[in-house]
Protein backbone atom coordinates (compact mmCIF):
# COMPACT_ATOMS: atom_id res chain seq x y z
CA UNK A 1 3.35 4.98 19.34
CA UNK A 2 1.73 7.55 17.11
CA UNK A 3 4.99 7.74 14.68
CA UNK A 4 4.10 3.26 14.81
CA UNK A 5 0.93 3.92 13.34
CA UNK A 6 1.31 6.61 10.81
CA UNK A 7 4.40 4.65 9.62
CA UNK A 8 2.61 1.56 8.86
CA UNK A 9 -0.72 3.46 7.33
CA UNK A 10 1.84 5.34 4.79
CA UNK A 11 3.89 1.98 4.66
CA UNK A 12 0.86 0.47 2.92
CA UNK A 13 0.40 3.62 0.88
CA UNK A 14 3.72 3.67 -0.56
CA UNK A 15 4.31 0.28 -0.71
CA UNK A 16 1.56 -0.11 -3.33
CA UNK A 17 2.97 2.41 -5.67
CA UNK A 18 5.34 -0.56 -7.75
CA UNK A 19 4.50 -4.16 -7.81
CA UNK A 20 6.43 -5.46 -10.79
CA UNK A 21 10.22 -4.81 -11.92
CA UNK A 22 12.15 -5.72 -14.96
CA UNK A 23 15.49 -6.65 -16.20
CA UNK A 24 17.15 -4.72 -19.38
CA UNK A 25 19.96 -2.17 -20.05
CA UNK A 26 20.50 0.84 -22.00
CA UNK A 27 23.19 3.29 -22.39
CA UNK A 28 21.11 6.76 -23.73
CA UNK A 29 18.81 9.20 -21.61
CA UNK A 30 14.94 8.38 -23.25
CA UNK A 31 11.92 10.44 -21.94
CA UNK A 32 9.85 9.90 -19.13
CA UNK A 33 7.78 7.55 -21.36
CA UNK A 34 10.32 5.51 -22.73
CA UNK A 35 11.61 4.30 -19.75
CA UNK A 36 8.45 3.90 -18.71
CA UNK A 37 7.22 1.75 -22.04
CA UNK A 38 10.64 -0.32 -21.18
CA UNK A 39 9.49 -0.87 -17.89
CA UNK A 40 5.96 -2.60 -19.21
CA UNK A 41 8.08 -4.58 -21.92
CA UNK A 42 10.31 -5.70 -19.37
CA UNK A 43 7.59 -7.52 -17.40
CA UNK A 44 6.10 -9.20 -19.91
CA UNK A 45 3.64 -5.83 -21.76
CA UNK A 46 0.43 -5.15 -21.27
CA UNK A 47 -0.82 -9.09 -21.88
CA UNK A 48 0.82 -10.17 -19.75
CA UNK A 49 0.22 -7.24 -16.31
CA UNK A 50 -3.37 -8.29 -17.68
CA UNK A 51 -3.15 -11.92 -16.89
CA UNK A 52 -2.82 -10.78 -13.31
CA UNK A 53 -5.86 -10.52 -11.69
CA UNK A 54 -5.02 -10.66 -7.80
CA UNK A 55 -1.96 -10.47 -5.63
CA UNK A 56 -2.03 -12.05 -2.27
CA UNK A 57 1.36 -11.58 0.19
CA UNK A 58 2.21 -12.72 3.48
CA UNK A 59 4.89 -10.46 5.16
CA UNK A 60 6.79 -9.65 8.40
CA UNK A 61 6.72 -5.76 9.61
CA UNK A 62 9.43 -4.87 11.96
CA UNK A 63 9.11 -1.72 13.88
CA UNK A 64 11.77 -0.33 16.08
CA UNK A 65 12.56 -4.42 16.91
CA UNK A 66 9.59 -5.23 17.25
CA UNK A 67 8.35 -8.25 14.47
CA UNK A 68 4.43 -7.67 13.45
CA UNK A 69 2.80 -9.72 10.30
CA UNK A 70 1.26 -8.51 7.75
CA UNK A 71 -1.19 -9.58 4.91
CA UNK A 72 -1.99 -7.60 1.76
CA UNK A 73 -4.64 -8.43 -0.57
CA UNK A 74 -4.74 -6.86 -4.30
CA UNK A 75 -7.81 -7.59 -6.49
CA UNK A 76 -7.00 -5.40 -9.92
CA UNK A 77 -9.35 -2.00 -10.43
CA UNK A 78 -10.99 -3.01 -7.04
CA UNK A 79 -9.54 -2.57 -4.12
CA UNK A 80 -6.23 -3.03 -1.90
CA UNK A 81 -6.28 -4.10 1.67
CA UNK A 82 -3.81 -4.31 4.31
CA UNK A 83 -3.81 -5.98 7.56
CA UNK A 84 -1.08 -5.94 10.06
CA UNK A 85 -0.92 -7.34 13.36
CA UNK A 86 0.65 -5.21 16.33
CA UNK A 87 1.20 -5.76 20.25
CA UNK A 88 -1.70 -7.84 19.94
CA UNK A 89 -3.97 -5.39 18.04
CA UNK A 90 -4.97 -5.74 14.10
CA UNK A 91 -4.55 -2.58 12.40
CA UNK A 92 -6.43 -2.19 8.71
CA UNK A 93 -5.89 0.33 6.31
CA UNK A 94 -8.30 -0.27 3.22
CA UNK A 95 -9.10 1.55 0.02
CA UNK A 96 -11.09 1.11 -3.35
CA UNK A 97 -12.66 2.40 -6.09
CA UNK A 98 -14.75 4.64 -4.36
CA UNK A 99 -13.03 5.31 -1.39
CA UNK A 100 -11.00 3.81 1.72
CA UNK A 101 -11.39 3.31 5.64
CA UNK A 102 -8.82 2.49 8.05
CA UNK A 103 -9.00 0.72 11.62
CA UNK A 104 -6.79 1.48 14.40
CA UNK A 105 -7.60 0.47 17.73
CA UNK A 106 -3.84 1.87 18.64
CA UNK A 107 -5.71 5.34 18.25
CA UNK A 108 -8.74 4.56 19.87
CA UNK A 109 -10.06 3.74 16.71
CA UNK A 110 -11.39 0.26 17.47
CA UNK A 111 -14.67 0.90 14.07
CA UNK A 112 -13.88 1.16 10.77
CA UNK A 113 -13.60 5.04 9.84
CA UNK A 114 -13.66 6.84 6.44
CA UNK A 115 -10.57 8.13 4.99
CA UNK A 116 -9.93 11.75 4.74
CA UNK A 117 -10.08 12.49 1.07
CA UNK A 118 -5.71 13.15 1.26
CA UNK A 119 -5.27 9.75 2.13
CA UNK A 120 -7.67 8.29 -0.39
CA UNK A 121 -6.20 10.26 -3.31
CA UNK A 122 -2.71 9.04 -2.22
CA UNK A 123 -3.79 5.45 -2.16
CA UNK A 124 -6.26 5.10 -4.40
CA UNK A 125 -3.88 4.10 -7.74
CA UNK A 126 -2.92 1.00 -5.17
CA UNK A 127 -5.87 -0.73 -6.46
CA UNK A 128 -3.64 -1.95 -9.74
CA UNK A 129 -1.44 -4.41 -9.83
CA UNK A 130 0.51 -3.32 -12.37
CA UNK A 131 1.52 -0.19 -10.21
CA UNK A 132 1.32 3.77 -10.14
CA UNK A 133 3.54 4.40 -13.36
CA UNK A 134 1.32 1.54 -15.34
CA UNK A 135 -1.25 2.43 -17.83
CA UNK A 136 -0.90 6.01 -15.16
CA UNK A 137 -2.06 8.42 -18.39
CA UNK A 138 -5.68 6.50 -18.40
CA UNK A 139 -5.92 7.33 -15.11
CA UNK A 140 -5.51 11.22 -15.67
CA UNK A 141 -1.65 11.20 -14.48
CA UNK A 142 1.19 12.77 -16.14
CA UNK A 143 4.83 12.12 -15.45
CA UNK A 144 8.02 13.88 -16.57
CA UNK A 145 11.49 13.35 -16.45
CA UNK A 146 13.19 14.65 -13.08
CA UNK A 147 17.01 13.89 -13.44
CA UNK A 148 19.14 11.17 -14.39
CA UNK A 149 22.23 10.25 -12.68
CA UNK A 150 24.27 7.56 -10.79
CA UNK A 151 21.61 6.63 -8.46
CA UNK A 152 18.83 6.30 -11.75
CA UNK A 153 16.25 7.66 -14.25
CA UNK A 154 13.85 10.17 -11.70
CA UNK A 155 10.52 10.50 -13.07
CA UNK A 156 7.69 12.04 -11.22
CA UNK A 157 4.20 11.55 -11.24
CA UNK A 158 1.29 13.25 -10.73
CA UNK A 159 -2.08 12.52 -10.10
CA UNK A 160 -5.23 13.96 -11.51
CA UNK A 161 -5.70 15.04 -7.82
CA UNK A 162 -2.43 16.51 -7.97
CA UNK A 163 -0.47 13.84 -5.29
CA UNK A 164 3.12 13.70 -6.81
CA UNK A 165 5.13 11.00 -6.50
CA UNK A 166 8.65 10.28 -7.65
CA UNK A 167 10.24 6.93 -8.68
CA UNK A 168 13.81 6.23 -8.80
CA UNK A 169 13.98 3.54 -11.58
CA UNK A 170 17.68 1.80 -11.96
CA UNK A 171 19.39 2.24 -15.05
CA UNK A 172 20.46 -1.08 -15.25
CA UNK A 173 18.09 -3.01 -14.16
CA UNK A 174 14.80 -1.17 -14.90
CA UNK A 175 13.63 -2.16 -11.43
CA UNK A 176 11.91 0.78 -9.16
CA UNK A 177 14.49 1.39 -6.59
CA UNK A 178 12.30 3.86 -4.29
CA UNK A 179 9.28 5.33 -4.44
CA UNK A 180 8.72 9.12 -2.61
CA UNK A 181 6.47 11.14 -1.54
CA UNK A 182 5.63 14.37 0.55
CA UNK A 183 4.34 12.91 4.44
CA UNK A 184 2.74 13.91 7.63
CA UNK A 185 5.28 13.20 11.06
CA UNK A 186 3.41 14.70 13.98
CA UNK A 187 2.15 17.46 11.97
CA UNK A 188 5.56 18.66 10.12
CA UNK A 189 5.72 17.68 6.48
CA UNK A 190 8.59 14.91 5.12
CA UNK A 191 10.10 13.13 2.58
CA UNK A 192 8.35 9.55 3.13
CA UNK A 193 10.61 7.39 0.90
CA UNK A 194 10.24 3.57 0.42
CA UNK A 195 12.97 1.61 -1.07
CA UNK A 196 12.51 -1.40 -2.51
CA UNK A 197 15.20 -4.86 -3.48
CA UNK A 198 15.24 -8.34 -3.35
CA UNK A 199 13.44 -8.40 -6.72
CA UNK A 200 12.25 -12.49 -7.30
CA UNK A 201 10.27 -13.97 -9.91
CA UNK A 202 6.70 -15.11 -8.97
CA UNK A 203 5.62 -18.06 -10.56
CA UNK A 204 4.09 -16.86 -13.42
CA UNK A 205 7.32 -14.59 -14.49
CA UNK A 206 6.78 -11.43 -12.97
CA UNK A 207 9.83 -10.12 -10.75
CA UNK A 208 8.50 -8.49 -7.39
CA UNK A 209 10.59 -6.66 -4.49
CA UNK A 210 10.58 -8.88 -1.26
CA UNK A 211 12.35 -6.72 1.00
CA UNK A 212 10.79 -2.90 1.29
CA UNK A 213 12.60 -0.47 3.89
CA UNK A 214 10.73 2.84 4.22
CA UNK A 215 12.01 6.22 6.27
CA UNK A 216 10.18 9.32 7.46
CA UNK A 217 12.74 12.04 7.26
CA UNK A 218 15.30 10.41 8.96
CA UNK A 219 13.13 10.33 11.86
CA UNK A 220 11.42 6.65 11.55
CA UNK A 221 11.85 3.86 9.91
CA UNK A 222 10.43 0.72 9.21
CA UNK A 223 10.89 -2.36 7.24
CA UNK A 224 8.73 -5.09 5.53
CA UNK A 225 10.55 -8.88 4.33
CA UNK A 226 8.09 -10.71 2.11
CA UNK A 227 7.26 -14.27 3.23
CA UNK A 228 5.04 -15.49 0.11
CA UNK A 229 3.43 -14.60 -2.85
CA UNK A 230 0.27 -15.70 -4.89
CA UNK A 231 -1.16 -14.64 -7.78
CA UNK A 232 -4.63 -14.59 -9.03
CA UNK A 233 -6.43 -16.62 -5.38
CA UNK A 234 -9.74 -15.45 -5.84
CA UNK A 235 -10.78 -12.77 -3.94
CA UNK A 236 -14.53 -11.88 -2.50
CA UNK A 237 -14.79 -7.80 -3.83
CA UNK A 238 -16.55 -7.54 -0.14
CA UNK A 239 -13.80 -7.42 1.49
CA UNK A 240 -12.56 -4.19 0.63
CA UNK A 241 -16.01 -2.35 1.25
CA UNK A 242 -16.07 -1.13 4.33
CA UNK A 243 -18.10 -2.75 7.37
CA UNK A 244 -20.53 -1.90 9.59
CA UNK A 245 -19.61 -0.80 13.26
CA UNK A 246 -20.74 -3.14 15.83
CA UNK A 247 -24.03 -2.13 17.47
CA UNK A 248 -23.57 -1.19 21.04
CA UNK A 249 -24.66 -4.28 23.21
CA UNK A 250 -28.13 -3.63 24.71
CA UNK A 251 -28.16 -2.43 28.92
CA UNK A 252 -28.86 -5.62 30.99
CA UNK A 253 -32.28 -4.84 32.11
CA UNK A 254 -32.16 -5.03 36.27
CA UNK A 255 -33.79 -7.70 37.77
CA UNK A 256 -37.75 -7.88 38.83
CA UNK A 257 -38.18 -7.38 42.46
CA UNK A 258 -39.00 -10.62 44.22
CA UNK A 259 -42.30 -11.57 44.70
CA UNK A 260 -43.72 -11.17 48.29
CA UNK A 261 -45.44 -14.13 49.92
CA UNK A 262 -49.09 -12.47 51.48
CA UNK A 263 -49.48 -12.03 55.17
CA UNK A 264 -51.54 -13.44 57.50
C-alpha cells in the first residue's frame, strides 16, 4: 500500500514536468536550446503559453487494477494541486510558490502536513503551465544536451536546487516522450520515469498528452487516461495554501448528578 501512495505523490510530481507538445521535424542535431526554442515555437511561442492562465483536468488513475479519479488544478506562477480519490480515501498532494503540503490518510496522515524541502524542490517548477523546460533559465535552471538517438533528443535539466531531470523529446514530433527522474521505493533509490502520448489539441490550440504511464524501476507502475481538459476556469489562489487542521472536538462534559428530593 505504501509503493500506492508514493507512486501517486511522485505521479503528480512528474506528471507536471510537460504540459504542452508540438508538431515539427528536423533532420540536424541543434543544442539543448534549440530544440528547446523549437519546442516553444511549436506551441504557439511565448504569446501564446502566456494566454494560458489555468489548467483544470479530470482524469482516471489506475493502480494495480484498481480505477481511482483524479483532479488537477494549475493556476500559472501559483500553485498546482492534485487530488485523487482511493479505496474511498482522498489523497492531496499540493505545492506553491512558497512551499507544498500533502494529505494522506492511507499513512495515517488524515491533516494537511508540510513537505520536506526534497519534495518541494522537485515539484515546485509544477506551478507553470508551460512546463519544466519553459522559460527554465529565469528560473535559475540550466539544461544540456544528453544524447541523441533513435528513441530522441535527451536533454537534462537542472534546478537551481540541483533536482535533475531528463526529457526525452521526439525527433519528429517535438513532443516530450518521458520525463525522468532519480526516486525513493521503500528507501532504495530509482529511475522514476513517466511517459507520456496521446497528444490532443485543447481548444485553444495547444496539444497536451492524455494518456501518462509512469514506472518505479520496474518495480511499480501506474497509469493516468485524461478525461477532460479546460483552460483558463478561474481559480481561487486559496486553494493551494495550505489549511488548517481540524481542532480536536471538545470532551463531552459528564452529566450533573441528579438532584436529591429532601427527607422527611
Amino acid at each position: 500500500m505504501k509503493n500506492i501512495v508514493r507512486g501517486i505523490m511522485m505521479f503528480s510530481a512528474l506528471a507536471g514536468a510537460v504540459a504542452l507538445g508540438a508538431q515539427t521535424a528536423d533532420t540536424t542535431t541543434p543544442t539543448a536550446d534549440e530544440v528547446i526554442a523549437k519546442y516553444v515555437a511549436a506551441v504557439g511561442g511565448k504569446d501564446a503559453i502566456s494566454q494560458v492562465k489555468s489548467i483544470t483536468m479530470e482524469s482516471t488513475m489506475s493502480v494495480m487494477g484498481n480505477e481511482a479519479p483524479s483532479t488537477t488544478i494549475v493556476l500559472d506562477g501559483v500553485g498546482r494541486k492534485m487530488e485523487t480519490e482511493f479505496n474511498g480515501s482522498k489523497i492531496i498532494q499540493c505545492v506553491n510558490a512558497k512551499g507544498g503540503w500533502n494529505v494522506n490518510p492511507m499513512a495515517g496522515a488524515n491533516d494537511p502536513t508540510p513537505m520536506s524541502d526534497d519534495e518541494f524542490n522537485a515539484a515546485k517548477d509544477d506551478i507553470y503551465v508551460g512546463g519544466g523546460l519553459y522559460d527554465y533559465a529565469a528560473r535559475g535552471a540550466k539544461v544540456e544536451m544528453v544524447s541523441k538517438d533513435a528513441d530522441g533528443y535527451k536533454i537534462k535539466l537542472t534546478s537551481k536546487d540541483k533536482v535533475e531531470t531528463v526529457f526525452v523529446i521526439d525527433p519528429t514530433t517535438y513532443f516530450v516522450k518521458s520525463v525522468m527522474r532519480k526516486g525513493d521505493m521503500q528507501g532504495q533509490e530509482v529511475e522514476v520515469t513517466t511517459s507520456f502520448s496521446d497528444y490532443r489539441k485543447t481548444d485553444v490550440g495547444f496539444l497536451m498528452p492524455y494518456a501518462m504511464d509512469i514506472d518505479f524501476g520496474g518495480q511499480f507502475q501506474l497509469s493516468l487516461a485524461v478525461k477532460k481538459i479546460d483552460l483558463n476556469k478561474t481559480i481561487d489562489p486559496a486553494i493551494f495554501e495550505m489549511p488548517t487542521a481540524a481542532p480536536a472536538p471538545a470532551p463531552t462534559p459528564a452529566p450533573a448528578p441528579a438532584a436529591q428530593s429532601p427527607s422527611h
